[in-house]
C-alpha atoms as a PDB file:
ATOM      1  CA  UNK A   1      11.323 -55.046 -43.225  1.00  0.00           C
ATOM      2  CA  UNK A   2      14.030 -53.964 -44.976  1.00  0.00           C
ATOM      3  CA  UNK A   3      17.302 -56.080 -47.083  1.00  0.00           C
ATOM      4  CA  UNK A   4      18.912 -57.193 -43.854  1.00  0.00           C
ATOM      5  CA  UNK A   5      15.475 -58.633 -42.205  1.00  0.00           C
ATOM      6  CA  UNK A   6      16.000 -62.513 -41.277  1.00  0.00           C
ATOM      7  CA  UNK A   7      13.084 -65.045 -40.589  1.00  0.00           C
ATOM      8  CA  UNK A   8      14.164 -67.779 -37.823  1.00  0.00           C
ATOM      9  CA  UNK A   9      11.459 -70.478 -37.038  1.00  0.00           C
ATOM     10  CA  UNK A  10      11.277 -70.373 -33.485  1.00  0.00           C
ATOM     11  CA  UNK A  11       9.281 -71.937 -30.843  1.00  0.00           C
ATOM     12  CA  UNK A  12       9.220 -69.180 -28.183  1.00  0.00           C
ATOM     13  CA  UNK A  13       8.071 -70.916 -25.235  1.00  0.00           C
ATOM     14  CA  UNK A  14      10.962 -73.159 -25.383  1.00  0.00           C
ATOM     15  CA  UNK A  15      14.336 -72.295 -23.903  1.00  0.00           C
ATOM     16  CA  UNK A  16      16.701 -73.872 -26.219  1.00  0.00           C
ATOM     17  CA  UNK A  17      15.025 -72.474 -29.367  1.00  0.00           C
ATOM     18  CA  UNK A  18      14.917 -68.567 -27.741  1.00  0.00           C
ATOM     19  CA  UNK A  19      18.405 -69.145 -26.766  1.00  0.00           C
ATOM     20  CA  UNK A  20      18.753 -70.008 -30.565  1.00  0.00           C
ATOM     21  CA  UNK A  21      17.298 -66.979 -31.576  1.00  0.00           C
ATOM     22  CA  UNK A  22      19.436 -64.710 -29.839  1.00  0.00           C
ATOM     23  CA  UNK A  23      22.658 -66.344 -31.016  1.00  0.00           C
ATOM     24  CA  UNK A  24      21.213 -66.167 -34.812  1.00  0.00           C
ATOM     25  CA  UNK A  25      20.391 -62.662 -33.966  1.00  0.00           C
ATOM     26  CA  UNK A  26      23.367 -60.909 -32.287  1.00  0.00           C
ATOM     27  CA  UNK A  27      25.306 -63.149 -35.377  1.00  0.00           C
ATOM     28  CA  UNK A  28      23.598 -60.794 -38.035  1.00  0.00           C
ATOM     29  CA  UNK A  29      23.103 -57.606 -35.654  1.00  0.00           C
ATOM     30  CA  UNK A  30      25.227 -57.890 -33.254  1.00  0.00           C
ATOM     31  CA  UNK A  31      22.890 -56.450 -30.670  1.00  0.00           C
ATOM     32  CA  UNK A  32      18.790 -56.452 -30.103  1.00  0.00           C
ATOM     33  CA  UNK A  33      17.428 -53.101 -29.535  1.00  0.00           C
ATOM     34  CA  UNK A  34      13.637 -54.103 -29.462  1.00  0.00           C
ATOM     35  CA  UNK A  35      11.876 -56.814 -28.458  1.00  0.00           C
ATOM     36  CA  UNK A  36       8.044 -57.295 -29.678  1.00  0.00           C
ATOM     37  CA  UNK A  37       6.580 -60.629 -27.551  1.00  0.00           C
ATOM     38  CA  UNK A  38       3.749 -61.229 -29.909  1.00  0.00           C
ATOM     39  CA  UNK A  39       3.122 -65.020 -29.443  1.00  0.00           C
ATOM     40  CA  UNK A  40      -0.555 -65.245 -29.045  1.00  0.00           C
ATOM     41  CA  UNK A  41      -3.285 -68.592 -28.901  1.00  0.00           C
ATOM     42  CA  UNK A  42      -6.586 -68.855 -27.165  1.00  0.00           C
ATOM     43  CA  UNK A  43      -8.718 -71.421 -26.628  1.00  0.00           C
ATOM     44  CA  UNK A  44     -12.739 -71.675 -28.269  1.00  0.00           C
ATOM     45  CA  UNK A  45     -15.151 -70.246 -26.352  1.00  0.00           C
ATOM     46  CA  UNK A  46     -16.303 -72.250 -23.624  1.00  0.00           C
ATOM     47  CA  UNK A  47     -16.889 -72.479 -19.664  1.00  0.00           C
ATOM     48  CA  UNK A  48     -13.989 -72.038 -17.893  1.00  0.00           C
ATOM     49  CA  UNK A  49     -13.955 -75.567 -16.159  1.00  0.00           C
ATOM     50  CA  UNK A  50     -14.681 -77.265 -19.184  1.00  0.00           C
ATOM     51  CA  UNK A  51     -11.421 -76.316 -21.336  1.00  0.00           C
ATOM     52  CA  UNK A  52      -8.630 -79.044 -21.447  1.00  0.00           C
ATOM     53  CA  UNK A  53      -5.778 -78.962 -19.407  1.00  0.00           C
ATOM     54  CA  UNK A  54      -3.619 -79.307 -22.493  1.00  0.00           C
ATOM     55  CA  UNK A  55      -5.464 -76.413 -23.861  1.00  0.00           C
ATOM     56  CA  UNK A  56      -4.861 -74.267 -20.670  1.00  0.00           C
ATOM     57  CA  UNK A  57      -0.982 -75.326 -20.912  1.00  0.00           C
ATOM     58  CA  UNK A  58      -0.514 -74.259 -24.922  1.00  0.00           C
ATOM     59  CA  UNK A  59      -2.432 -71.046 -23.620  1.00  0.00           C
ATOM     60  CA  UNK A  60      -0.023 -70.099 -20.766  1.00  0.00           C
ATOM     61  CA  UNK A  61       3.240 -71.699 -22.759  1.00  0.00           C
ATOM     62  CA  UNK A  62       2.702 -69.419 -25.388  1.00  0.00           C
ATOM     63  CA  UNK A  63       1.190 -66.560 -23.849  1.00  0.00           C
ATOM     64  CA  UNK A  64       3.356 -66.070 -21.108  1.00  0.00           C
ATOM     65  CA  UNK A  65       6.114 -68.440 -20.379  1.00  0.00           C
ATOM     66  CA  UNK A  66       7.503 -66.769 -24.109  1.00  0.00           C
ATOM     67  CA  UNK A  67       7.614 -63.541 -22.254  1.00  0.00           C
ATOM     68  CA  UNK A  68       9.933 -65.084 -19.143  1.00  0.00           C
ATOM     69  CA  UNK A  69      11.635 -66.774 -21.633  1.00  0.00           C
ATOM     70  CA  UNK A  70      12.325 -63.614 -24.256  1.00  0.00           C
ATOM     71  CA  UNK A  71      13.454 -61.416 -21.252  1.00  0.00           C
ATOM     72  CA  UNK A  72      16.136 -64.264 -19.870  1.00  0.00           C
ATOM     73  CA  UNK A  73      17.259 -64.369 -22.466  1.00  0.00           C
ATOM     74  CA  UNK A  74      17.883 -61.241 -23.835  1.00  0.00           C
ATOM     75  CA  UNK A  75      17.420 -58.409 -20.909  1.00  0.00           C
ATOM     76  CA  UNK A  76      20.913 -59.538 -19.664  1.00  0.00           C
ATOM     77  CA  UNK A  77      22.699 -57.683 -23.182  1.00  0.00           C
ATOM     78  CA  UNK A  78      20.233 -54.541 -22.947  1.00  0.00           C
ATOM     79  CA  UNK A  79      21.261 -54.330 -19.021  1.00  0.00           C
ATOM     80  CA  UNK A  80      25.003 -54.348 -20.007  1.00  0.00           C
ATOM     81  CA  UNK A  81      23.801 -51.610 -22.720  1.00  0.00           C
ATOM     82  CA  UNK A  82      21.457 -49.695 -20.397  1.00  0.00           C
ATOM     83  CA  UNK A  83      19.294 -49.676 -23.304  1.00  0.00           C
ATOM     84  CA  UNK A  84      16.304 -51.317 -24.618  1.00  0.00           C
ATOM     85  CA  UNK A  85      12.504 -51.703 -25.574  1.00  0.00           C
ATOM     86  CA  UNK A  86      10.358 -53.956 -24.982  1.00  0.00           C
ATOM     87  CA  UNK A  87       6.582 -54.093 -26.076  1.00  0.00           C
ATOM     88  CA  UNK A  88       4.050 -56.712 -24.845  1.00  0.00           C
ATOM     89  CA  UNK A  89       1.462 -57.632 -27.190  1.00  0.00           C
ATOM     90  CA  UNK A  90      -1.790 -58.024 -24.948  1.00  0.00           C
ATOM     91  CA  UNK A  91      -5.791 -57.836 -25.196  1.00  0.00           C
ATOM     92  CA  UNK A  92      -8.661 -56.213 -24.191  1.00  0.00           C
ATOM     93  CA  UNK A  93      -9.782 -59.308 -23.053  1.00  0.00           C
ATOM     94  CA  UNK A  94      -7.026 -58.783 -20.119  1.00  0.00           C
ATOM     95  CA  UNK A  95      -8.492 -55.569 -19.124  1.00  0.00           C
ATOM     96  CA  UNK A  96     -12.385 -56.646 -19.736  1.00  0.00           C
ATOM     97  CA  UNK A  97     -12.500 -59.992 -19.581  1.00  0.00           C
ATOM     98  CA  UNK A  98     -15.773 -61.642 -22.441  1.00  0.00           C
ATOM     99  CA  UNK A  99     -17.478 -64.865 -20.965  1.00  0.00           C
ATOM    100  CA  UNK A 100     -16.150 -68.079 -22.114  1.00  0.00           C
ATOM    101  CA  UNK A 101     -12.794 -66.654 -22.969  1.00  0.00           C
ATOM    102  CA  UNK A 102     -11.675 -67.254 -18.920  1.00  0.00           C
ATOM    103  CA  UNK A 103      -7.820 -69.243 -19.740  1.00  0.00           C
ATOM    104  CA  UNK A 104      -7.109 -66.799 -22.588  1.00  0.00           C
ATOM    105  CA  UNK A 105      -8.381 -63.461 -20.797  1.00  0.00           C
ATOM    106  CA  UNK A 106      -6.172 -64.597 -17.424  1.00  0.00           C
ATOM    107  CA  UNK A 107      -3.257 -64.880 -19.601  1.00  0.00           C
ATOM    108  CA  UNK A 108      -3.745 -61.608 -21.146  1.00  0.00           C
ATOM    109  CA  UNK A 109      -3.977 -60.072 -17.689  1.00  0.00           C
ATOM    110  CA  UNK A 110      -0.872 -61.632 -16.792  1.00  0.00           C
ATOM    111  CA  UNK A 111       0.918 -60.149 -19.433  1.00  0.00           C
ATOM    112  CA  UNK A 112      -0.167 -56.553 -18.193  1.00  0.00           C
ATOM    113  CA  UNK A 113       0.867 -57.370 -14.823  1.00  0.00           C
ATOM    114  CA  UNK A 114       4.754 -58.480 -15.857  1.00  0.00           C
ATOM    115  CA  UNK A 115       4.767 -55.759 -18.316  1.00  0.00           C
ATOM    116  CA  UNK A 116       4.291 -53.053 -15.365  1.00  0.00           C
ATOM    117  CA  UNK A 117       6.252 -55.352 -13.101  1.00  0.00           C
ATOM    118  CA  UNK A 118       9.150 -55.463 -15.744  1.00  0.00           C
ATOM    119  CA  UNK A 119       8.949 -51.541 -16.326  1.00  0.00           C
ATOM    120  CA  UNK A 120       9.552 -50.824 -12.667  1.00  0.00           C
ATOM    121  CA  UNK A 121      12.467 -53.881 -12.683  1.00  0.00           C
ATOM    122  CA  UNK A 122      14.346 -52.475 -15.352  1.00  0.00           C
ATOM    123  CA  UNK A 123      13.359 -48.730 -15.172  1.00  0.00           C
ATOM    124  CA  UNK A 124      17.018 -48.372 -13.598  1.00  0.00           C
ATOM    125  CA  UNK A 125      18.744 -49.981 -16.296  1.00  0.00           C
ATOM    126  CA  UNK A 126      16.862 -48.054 -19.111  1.00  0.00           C
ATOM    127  CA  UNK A 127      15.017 -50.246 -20.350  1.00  0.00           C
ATOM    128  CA  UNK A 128      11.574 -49.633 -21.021  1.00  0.00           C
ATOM    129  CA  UNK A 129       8.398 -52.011 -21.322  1.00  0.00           C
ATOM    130  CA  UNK A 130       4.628 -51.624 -22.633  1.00  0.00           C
ATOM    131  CA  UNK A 131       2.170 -53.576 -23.746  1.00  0.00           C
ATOM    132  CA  UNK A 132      -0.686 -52.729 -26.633  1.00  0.00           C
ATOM    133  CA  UNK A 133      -3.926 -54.073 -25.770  1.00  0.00           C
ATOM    134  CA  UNK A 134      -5.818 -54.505 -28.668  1.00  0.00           C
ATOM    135  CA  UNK A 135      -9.181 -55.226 -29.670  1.00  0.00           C
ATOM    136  CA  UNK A 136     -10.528 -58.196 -31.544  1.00  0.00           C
ATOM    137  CA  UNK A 137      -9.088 -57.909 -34.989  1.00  0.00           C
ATOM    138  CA  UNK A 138      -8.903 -59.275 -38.805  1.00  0.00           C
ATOM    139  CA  UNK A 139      -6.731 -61.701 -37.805  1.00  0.00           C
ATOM    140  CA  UNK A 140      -6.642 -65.699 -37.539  1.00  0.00           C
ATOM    141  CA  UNK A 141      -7.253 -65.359 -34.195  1.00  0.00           C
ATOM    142  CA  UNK A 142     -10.766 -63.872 -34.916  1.00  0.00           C
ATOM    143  CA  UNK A 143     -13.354 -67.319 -35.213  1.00  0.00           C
ATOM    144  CA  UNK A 144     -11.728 -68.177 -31.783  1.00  0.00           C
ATOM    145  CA  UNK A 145     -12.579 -65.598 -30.098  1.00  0.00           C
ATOM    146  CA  UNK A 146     -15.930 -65.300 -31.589  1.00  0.00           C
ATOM    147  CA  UNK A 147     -17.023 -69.463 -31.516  1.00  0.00           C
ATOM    148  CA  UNK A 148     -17.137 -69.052 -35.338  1.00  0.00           C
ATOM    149  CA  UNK A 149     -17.499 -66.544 -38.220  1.00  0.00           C
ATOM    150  CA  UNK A 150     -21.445 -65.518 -39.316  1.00  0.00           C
ATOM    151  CA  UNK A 151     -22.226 -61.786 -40.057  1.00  0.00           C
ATOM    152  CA  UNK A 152     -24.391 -62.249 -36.685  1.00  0.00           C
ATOM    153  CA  UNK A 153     -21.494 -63.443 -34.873  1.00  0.00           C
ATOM    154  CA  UNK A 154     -19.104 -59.929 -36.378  1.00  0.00           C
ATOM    155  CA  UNK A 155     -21.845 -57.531 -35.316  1.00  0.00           C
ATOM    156  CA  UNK A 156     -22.282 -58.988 -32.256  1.00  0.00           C
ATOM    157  CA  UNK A 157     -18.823 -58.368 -31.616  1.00  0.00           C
ATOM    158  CA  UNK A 158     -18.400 -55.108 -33.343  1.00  0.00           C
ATOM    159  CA  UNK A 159     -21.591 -54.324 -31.072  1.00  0.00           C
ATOM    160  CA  UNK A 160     -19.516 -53.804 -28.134  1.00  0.00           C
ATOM    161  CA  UNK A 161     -16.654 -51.614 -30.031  1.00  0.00           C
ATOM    162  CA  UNK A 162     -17.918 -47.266 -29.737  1.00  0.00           C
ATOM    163  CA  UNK A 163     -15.880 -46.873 -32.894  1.00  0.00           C
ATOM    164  CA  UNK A 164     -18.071 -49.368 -34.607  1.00  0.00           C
ATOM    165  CA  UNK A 165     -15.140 -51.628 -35.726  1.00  0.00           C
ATOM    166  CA  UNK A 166     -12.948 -54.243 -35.376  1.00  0.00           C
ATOM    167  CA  UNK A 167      -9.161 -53.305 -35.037  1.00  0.00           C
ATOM    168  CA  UNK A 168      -6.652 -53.194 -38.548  1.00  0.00           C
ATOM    169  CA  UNK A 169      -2.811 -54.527 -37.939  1.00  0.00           C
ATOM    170  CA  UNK A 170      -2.296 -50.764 -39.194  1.00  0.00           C
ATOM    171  CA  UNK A 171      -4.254 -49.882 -36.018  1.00  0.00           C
ATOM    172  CA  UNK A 172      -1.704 -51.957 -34.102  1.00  0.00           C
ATOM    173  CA  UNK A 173       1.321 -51.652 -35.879  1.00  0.00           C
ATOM    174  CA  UNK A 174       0.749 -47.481 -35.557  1.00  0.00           C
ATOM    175  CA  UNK A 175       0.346 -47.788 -31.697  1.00  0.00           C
ATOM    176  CA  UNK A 176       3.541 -50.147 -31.440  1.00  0.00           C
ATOM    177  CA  UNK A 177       6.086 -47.760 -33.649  1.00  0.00           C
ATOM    178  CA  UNK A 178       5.693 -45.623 -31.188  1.00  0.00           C
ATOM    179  CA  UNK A 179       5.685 -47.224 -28.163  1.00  0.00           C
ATOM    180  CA  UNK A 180       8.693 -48.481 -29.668  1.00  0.00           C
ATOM    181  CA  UNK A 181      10.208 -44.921 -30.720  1.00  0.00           C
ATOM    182  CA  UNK A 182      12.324 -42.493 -29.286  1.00  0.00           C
ATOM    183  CA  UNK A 183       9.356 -39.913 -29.532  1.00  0.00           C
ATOM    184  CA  UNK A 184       8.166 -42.592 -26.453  1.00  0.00           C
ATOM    185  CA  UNK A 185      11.407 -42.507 -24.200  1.00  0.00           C
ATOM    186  CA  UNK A 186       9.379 -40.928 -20.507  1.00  0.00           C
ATOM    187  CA  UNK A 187       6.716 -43.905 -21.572  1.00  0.00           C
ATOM    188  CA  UNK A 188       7.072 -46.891 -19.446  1.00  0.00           C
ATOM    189  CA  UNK A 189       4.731 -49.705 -17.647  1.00  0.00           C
ATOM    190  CA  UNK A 190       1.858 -48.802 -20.074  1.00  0.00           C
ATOM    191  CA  UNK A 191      -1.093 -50.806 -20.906  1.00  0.00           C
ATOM    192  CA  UNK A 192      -2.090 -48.652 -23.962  1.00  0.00           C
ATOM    193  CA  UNK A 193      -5.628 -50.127 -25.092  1.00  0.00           C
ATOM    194  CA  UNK A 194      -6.402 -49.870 -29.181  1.00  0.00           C
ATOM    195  CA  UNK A 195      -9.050 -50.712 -29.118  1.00  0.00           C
ATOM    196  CA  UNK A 196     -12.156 -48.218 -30.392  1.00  0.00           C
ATOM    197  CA  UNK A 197     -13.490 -47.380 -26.457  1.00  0.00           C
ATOM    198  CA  UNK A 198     -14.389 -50.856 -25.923  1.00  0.00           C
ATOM    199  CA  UNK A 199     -13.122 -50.887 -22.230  1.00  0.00           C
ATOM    200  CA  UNK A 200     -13.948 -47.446 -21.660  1.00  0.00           C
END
């Protein structure tokens, strides 16, 4: 990241703590060029009316109250700069929604929604917004999404992927830089899926 990267401890879908955030930030850079909402939980696999209501509020806290919350707090300073990125980290399971997943998959679909929502917003102001949608990944998240972690359970899942398998944080990080680039400045409102043909 770099000798002048900071790490702040923030709880995104809070208010107080975003506002936080920005006031540590513009402190040490004086101004945010990018924003990456990457905030992500899900619930285990299970039928939709049988997952907890506090489960189904963490879910939409995190995954998309942290997105009102980011741009409140900080598209005000990229309006007064006409400038500004901003990149939604989504799912597949947004776009084509697995069984079981119902809380987590809505909330993924939400977040493509506000991203092309926010793209028309604050096309005017030059700020642009996308979202990656990626596939299921080596990542925490993984025995989740799954209901556990078997071989039976990965090929199951990789089943389902044409490229034959699951997504790298390389894989995500790649599609992101440049979303996030200048090489990307006509790109706006797009859902870009990474995620091996799965949702073709």
């Amino acid at each position: 990241l770099g000798k002048d990267a900071i790490a702040i401890t923030v709880d995104v879908a809070d208010g107080a703590s975003v506002e936080q955030l920005r006031e540590a930030t513009k402190k040490t850079f004086d101004r945010i060029d990018i924003i990456i909402n990457n905030a992500g939980v899900t619930h285990l696999p299970a039928a939709l009316d049988e997952v907890s209501e506090e489960d189904f509020d963490r879910i939409f806290r995190v995954n998309c109250k942290s997105v009102y919350l980011m741009a409140k707090t900080f598209i005000p300073e990229m309006k007064a700069r006409n400038a500004g990125v901003i990149l939604n980290v989504a799912s597949t399971a947004g776009i084509s929604p697995r069984p079981n997943l119902n809380w987590y998959n809505s909330s993924k679909g939400w977040m493509n929604t506000a991203t092309k929502t926010m793209a028309i917003e604050l096309a005017p102001f030059g700020i642009r917004v996308n979202a990656v949608n990626p596939v299921a990944g080596e990542t925490p998240l993984l025995p989740s999404f799954m209901g556990g972690d078997t071989p039976e359970l990965r090929q199951k899942f990789i089943s389902t992927i044409p490229l034959g398998r699951f997504s790298t944080p390389e894989d995500i990080a790649n599609a992101s830089c440049y979303l996030c680039s200048d090489e990307a400045s006509m790109v706006t409102g797009v859902c870009m899926e990474v995620d091996g043909g799965r949702v073709i």
